[in-house]
PDB file of N, CA and C in Angstrom:
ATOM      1  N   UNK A   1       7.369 108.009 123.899  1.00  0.00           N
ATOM      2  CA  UNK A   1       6.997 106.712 123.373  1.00  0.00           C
ATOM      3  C   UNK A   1       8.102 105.713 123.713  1.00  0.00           C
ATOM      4  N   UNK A   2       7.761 104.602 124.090  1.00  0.00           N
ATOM      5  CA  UNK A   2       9.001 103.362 123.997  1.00  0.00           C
ATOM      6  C   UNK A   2       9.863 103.519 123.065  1.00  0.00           C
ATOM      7  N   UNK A   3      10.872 103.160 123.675  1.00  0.00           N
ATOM      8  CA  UNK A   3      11.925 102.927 121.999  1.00  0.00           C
ATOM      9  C   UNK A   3      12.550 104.453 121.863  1.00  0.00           C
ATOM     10  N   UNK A   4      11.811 105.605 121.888  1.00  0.00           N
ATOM     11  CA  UNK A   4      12.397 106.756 121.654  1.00  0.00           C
ATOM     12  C   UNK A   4      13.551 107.298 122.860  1.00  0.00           C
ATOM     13  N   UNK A   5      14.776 107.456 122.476  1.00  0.00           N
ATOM     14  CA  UNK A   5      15.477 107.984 123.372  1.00  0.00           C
ATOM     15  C   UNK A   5      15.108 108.939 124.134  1.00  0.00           C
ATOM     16  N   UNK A   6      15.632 108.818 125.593  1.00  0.00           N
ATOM     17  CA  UNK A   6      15.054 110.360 126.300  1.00  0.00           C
ATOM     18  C   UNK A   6      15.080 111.724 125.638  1.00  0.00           C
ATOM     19  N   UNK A   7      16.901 111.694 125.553  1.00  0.00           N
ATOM     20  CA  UNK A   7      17.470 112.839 124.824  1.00  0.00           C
ATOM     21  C   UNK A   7      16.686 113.781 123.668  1.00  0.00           C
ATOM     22  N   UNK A   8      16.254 112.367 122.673  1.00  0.00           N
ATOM     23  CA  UNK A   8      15.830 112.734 121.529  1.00  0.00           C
ATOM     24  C   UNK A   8      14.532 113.484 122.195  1.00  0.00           C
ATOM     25  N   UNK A   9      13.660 112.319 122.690  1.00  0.00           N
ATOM     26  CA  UNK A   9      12.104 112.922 123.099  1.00  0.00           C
ATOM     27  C   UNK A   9      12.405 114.219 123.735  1.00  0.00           C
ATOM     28  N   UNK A  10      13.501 114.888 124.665  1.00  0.00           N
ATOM     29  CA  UNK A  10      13.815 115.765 125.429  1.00  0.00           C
ATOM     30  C   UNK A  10      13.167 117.376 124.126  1.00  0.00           C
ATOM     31  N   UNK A  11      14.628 117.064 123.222  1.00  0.00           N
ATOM     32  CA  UNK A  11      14.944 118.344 122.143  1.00  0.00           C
ATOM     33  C   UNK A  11      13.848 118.072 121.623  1.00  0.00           C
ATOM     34  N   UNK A  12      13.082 117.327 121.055  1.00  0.00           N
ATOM     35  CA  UNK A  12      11.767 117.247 120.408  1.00  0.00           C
ATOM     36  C   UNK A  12      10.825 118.210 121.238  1.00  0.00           C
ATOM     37  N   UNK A  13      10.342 117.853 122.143  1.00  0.00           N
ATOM     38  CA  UNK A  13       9.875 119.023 122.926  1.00  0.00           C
ATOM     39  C   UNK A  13      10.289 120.079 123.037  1.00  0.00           C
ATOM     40  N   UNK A  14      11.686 120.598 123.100  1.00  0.00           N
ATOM     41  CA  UNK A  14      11.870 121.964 123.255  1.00  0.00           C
ATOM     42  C   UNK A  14      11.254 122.553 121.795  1.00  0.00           C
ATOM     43  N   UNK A  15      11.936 121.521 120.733  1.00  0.00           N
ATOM     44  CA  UNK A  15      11.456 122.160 119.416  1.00  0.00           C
ATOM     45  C   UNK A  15      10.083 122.384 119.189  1.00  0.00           C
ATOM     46  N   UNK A  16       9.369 121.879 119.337  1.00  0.00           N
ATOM     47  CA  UNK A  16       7.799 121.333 119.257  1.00  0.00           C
ATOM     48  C   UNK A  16       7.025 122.820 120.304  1.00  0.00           C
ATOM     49  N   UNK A  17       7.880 123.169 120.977  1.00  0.00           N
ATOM     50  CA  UNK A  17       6.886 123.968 122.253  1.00  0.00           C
ATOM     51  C   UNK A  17       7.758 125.459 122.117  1.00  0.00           C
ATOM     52  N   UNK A  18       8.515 125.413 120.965  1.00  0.00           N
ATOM     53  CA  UNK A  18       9.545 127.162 120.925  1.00  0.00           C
ATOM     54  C   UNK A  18       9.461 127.374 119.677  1.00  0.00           C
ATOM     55  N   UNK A  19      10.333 127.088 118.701  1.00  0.00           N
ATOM     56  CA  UNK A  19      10.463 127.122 117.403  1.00  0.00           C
ATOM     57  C   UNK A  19      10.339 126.709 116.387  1.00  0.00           C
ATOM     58  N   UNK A  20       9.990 125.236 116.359  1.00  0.00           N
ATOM     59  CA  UNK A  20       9.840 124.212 115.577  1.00  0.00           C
ATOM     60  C   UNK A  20       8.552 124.176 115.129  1.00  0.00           C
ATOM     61  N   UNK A  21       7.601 124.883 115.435  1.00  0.00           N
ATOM     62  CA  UNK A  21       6.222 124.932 114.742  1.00  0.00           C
ATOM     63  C   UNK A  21       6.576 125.678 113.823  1.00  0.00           C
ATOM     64  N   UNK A  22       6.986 127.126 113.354  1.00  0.00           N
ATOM     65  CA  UNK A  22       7.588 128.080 113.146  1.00  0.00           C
ATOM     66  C   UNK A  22       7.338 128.004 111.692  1.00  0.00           C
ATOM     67  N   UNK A  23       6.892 128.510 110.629  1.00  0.00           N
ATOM     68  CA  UNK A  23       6.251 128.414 109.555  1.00  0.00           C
ATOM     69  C   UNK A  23       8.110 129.263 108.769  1.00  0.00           C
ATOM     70  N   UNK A  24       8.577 128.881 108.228  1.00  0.00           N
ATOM     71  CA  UNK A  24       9.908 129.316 106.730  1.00  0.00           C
ATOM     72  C   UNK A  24       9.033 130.392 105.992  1.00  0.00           C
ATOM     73  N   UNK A  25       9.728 131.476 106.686  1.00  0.00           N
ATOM     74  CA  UNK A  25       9.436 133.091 105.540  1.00  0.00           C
ATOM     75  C   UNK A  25      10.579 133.315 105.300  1.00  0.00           C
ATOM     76  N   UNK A  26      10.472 134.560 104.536  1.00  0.00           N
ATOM     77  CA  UNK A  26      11.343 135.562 103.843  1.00  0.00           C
ATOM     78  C   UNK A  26      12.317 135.823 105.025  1.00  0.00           C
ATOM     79  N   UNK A  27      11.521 136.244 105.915  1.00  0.00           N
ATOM     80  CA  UNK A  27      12.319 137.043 107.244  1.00  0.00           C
ATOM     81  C   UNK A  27      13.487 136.477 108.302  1.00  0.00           C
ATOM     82  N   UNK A  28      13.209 134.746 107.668  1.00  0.00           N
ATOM     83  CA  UNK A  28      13.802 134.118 108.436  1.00  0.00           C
ATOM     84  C   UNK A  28      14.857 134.577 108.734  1.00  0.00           C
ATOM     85  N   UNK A  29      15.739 135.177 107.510  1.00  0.00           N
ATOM     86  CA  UNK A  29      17.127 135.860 107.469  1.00  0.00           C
ATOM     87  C   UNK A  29      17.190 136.967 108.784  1.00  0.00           C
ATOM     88  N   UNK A  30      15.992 137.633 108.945  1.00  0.00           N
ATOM     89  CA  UNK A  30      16.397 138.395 109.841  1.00  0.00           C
ATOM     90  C   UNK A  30      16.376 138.416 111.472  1.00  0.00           C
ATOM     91  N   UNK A  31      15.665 136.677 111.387  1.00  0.00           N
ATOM     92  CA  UNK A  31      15.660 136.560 113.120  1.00  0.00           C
ATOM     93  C   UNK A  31      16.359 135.332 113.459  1.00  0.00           C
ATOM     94  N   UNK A  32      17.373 134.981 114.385  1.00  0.00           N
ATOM     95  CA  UNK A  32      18.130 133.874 114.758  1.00  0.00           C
ATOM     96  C   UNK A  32      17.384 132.852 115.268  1.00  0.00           C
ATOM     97  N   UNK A  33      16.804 132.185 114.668  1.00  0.00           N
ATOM     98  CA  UNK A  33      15.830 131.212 115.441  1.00  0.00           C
ATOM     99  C   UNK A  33      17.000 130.070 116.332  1.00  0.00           C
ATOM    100  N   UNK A  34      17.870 130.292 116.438  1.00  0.00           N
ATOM    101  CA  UNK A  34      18.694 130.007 117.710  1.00  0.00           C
ATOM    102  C   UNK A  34      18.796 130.303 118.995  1.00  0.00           C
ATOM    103  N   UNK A  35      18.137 131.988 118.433  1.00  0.00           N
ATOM    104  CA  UNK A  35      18.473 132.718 119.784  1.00  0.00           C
ATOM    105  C   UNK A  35      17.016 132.298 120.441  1.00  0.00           C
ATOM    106  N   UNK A  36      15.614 132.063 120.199  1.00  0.00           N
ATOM    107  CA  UNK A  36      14.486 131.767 120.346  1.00  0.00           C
ATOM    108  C   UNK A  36      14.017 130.440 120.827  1.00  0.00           C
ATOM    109  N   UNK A  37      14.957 129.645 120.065  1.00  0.00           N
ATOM    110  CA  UNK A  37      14.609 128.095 120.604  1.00  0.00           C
ATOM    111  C   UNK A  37      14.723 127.348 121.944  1.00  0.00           C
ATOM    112  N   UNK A  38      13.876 126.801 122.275  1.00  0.00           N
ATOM    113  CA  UNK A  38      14.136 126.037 123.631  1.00  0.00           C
ATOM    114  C   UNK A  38      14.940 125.272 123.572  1.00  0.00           C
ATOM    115  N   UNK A  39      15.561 124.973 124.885  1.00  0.00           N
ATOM    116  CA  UNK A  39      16.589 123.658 124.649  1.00  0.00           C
ATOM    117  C   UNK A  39      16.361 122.994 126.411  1.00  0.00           C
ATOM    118  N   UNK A  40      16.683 121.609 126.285  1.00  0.00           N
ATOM    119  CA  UNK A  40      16.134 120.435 127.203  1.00  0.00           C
ATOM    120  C   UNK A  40      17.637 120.166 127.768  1.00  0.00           C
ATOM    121  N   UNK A  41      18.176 120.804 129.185  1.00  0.00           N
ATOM    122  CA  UNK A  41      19.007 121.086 129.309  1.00  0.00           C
ATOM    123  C   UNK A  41      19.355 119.820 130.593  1.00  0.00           C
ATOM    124  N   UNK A  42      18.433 119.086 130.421  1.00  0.00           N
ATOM    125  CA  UNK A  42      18.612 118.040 131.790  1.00  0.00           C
ATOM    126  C   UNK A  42      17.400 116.740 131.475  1.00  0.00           C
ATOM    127  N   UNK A  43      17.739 115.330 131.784  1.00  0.00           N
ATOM    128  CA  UNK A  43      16.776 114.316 131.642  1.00  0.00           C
ATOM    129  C   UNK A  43      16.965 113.835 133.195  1.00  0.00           C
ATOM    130  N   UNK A  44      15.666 113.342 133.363  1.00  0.00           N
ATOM    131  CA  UNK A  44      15.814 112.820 134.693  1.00  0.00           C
ATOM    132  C   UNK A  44      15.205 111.556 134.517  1.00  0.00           C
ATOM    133  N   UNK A  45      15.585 110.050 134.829  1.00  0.00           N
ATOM    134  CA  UNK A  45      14.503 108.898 135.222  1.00  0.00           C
ATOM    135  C   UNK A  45      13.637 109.300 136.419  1.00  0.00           C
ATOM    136  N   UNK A  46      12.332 108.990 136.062  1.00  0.00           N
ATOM    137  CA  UNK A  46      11.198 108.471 137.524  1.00  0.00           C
ATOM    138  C   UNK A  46      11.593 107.199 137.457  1.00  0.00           C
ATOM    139  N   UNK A  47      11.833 106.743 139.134  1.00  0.00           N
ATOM    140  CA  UNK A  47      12.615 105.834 139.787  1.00  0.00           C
ATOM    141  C   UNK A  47      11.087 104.656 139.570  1.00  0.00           C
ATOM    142  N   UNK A  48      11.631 103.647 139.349  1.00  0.00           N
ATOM    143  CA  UNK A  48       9.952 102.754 139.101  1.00  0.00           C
ATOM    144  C   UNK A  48       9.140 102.728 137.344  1.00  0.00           C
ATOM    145  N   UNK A  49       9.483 103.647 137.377  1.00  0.00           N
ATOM    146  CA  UNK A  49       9.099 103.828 135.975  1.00  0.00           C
ATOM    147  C   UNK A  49       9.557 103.544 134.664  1.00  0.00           C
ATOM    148  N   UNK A  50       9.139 102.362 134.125  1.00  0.00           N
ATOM    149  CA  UNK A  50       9.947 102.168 132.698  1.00  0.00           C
ATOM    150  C   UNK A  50       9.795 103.138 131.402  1.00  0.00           C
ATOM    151  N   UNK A  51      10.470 103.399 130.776  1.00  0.00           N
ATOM    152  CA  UNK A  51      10.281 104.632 129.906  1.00  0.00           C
ATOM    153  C   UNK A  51       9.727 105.745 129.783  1.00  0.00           C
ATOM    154  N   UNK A  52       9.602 106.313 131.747  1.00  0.00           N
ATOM    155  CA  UNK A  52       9.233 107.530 131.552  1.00  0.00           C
ATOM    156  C   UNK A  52      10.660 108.253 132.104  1.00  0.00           C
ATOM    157  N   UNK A  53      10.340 109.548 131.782  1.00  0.00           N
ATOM    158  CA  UNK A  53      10.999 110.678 132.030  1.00  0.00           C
ATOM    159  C   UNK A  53      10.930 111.838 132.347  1.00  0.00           C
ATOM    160  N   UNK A  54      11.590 112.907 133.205  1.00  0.00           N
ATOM    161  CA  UNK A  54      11.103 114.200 132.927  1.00  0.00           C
ATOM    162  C   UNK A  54      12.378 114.863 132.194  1.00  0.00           C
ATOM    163  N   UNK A  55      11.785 115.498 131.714  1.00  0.00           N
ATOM    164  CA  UNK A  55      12.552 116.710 130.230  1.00  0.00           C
ATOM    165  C   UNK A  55      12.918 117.974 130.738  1.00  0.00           C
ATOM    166  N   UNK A  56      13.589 118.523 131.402  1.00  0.00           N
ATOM    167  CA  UNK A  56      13.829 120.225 131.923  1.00  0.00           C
ATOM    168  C   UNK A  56      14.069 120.696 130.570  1.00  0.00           C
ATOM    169  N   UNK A  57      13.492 121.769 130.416  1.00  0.00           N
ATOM    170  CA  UNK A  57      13.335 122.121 128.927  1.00  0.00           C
ATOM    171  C   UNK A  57      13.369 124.023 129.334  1.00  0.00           C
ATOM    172  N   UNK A  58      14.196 124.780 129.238  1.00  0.00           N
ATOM    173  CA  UNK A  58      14.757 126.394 129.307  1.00  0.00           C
ATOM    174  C   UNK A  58      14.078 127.143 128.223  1.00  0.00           C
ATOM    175  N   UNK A  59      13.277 127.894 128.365  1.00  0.00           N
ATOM    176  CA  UNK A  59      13.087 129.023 127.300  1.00  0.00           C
ATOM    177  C   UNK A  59      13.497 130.060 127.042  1.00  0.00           C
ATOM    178  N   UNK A  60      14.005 130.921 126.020  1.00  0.00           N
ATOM    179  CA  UNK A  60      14.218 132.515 126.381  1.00  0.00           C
ATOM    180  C   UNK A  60      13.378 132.810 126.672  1.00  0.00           C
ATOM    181  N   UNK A  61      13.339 134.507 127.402  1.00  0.00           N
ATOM    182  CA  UNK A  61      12.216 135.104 128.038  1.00  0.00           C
ATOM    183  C   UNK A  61      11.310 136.089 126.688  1.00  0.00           C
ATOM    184  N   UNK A  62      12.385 136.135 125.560  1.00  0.00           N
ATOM    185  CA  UNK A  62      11.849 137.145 124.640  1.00  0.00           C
ATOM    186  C   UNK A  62      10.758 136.084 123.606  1.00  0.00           C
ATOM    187  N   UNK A  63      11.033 135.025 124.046  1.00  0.00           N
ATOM    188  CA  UNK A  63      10.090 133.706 123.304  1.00  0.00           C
ATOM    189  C   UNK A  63       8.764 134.370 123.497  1.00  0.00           C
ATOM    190  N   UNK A  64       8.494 134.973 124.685  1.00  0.00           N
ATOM    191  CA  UNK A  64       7.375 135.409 125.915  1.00  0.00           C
ATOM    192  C   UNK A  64       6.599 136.723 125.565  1.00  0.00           C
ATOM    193  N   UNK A  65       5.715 136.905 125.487  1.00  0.00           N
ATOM    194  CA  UNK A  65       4.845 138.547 125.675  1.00  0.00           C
ATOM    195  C   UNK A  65       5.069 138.829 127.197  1.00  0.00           C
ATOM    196  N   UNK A  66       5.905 139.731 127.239  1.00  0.00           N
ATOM    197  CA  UNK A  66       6.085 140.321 128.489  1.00  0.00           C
ATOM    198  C   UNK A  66       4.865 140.403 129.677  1.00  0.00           C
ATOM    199  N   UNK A  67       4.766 139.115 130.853  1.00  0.00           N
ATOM    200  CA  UNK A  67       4.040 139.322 131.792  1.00  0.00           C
ATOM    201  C   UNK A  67       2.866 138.860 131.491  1.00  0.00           C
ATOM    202  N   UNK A  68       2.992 137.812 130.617  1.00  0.00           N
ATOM    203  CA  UNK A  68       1.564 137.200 130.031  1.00  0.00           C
ATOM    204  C   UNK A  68       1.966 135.993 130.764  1.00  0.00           C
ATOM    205  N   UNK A  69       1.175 134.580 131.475  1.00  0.00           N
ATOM    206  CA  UNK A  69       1.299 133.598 131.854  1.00  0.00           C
ATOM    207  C   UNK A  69       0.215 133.326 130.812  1.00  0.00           C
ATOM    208  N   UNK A  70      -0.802 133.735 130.271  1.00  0.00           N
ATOM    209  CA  UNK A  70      -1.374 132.582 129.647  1.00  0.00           C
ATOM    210  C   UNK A  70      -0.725 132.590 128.427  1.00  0.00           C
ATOM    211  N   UNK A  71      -0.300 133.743 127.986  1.00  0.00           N
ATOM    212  CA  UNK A  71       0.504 133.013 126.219  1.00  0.00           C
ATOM    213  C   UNK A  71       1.559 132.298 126.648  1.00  0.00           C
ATOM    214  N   UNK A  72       2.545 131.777 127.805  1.00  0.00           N
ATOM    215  CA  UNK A  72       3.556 131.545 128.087  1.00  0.00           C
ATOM    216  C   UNK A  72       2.953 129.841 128.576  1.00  0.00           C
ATOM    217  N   UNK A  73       1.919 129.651 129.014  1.00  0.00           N
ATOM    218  CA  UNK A  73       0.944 128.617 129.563  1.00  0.00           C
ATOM    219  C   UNK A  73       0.275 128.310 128.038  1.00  0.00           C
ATOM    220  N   UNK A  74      -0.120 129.046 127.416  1.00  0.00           N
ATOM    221  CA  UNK A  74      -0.761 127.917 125.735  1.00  0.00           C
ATOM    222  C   UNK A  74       0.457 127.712 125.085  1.00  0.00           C
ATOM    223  N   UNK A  75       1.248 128.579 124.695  1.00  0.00           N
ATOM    224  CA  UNK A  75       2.490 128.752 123.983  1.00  0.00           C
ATOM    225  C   UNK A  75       3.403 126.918 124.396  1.00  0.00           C
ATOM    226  N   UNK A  76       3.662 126.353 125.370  1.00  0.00           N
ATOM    227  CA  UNK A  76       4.415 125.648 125.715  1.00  0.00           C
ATOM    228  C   UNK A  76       3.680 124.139 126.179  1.00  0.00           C
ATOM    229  N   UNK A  77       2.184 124.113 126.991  1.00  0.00           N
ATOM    230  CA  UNK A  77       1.728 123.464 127.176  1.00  0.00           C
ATOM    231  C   UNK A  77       0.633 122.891 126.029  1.00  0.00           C
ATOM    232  N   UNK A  78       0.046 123.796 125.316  1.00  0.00           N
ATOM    233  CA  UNK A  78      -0.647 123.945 124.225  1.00  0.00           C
ATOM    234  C   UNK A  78      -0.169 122.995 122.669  1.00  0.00           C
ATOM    235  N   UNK A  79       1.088 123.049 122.826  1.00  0.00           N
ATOM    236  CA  UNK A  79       2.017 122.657 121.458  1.00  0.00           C
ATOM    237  C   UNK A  79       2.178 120.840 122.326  1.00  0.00           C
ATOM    238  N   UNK A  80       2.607 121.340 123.481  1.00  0.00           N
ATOM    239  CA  UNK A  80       3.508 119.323 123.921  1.00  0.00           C
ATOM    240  C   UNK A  80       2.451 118.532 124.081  1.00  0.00           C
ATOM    241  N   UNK A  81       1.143 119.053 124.637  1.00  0.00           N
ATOM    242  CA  UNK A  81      -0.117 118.122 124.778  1.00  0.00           C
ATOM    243  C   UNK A  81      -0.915 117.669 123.754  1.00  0.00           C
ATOM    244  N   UNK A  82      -0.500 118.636 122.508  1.00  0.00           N
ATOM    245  CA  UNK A  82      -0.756 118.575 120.921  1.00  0.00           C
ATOM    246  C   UNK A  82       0.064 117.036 120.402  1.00  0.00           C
ATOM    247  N   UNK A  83       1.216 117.457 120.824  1.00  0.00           N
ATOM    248  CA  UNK A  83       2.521 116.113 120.291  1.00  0.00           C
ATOM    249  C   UNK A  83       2.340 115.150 120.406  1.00  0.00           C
ATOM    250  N   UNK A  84       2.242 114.390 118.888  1.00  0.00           N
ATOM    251  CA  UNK A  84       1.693 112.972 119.135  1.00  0.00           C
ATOM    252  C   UNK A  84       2.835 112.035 118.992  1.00  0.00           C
ATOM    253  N   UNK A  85       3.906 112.677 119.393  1.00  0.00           N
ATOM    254  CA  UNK A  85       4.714 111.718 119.306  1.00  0.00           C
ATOM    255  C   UNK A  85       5.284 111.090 120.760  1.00  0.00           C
ATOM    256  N   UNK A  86       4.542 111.810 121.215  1.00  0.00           N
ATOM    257  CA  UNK A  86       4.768 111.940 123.124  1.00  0.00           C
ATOM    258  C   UNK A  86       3.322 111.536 123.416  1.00  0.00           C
ATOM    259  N   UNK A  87       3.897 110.745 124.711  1.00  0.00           N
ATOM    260  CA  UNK A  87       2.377 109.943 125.224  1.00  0.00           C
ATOM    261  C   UNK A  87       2.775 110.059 126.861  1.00  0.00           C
TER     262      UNK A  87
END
């Protein structure tokens, strides 16, 4: 959105598409949702373009069902195309 920093819009997405949906249980204690979370490790301007951006955004692989592209394809694309805070 205008106005929103890249940066910010960047980690918003990682959160939004890894961990940040992520419902607060009991168990939380027992899994590092650090070690799980995406992180937006690079912003780039499109040259011409006023307030757009692209977001490089890293996942762990254990985020992943081993050798699945479509949970790895809804899991990430599924959540950011959801985000209405991104246009």
């Amino acid at each position: 959105q205008p106005g929103v920093p890249p940066q910010e819009a960047g980690a918003a997405v990682a959160a939004e598409s890894s961990t940040g949906t992520w419902t607060t249980v009991w168990t939380d204690g027992l899994t590092s949702l650090d070690r799980y979370k995406g992180r937006c490790y690079h912003i780039e301007t499109i040259v011409g373009e006023e307030d757009q951006f692209f977001a490089y955004v890293a996942y762990p692989l254990d985020l992943f069902e081993e050798g699945s592209v479509t949970n790895m394809f809804t899991s990430i694309v599924g959540n950011v195309f959801g985000f209405k805070a991104l246009r």
